[in-house]
Protein backbone atom coordinates (compact mmCIF):
# COMPACT_ATOMS: atom_id res chain seq x y z
CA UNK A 1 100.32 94.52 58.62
CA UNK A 2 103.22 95.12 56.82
CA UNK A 3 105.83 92.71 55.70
CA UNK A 4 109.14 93.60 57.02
CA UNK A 5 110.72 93.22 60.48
CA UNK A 6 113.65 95.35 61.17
CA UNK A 7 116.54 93.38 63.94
CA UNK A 8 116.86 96.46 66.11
CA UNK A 9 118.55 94.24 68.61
CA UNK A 10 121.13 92.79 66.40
CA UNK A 11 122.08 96.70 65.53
CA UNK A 12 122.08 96.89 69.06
CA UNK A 13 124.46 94.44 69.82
CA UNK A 14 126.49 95.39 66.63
CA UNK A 15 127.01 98.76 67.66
CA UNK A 16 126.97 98.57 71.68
CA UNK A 17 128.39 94.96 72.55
CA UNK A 18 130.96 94.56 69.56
CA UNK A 19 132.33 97.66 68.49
CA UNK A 20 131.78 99.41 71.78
CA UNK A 21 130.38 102.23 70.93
CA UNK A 22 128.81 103.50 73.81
CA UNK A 23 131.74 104.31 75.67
CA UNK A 24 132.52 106.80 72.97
CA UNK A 25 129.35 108.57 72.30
CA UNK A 26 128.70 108.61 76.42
CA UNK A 27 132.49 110.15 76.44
CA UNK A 28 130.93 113.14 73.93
CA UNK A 29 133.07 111.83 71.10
CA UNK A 30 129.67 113.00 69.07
CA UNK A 31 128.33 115.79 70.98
CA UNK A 32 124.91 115.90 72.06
CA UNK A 33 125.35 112.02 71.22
CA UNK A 34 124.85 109.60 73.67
CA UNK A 35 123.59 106.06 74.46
CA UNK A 36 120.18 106.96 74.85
CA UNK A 37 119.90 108.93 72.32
CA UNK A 38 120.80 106.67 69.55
CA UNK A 39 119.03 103.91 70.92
CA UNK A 40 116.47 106.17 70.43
CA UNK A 41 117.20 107.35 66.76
CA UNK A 42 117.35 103.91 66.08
CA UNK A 43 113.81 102.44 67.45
CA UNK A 44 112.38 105.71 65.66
CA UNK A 45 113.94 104.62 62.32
CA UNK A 46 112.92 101.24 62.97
CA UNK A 47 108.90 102.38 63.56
CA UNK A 48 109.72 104.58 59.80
CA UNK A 49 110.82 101.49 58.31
CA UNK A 50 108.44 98.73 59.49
CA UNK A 51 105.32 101.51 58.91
CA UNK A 52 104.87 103.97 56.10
CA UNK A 53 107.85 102.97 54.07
CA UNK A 54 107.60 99.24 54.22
CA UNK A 55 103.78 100.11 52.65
CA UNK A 56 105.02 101.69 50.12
CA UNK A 57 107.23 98.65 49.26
CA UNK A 58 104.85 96.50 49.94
CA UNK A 59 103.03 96.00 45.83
CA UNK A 60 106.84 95.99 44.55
CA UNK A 61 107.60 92.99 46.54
CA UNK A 62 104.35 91.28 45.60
CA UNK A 63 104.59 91.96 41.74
CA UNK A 64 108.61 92.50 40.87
CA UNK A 65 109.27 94.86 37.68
CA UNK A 66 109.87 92.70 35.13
CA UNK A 67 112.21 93.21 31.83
CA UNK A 68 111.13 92.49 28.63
CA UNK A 69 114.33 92.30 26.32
CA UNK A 70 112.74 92.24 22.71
CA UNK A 71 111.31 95.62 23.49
CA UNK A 72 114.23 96.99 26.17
CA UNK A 73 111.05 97.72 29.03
CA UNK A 74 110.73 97.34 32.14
CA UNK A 75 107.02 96.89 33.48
CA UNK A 76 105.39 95.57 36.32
CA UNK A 77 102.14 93.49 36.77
CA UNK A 78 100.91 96.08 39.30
CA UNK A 79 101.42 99.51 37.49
CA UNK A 80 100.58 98.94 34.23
CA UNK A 81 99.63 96.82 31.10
CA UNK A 82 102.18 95.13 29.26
CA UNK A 83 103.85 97.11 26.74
CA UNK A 84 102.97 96.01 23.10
CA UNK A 85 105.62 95.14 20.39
CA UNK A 86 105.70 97.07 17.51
């Protein structure tokens, strides 16, 4: 299980309930564009996020990069040793 949970339903509201948006995309403001279709577009993006690309955040998150200033590096836990000083 990964650890982020997108707020499709605050999008939602954002988009649908505030700025009214689906008046103009059901008017074909946006062409093939309509209400459906970007609700849609967004659950898809939503599945993306909350799946495979949420794993591949998932180490970063765990173990941050880290800067070491004497040597000007950057270096996390995860990826690789500690770089030495000269």
């Amino acid at each position: 299980m990964n650890h982020y949970k997108s707020n499709v339903r605050d999008i939602e509201f954002n988009l649908f309930e505030v700025l009214g948006i689906g008046e103009l995309l059901d008017a074909g403001a946006y062409g093939d564009l309509d209400t459906d279709t970007v609700r849609n577009i967004l659950a898809e993006v939503a599945r993306l996020a909350e799946g495979p690309v949420a794993a591949s955040f998932t180490d970063a998150d765990r173990h941050p990069v880290e800067f070491d200033a004497p040597n000007h590096a950057s270096w996390s836990r995860s990826h690789c040793a500690r770089p030495s000083r000269p």
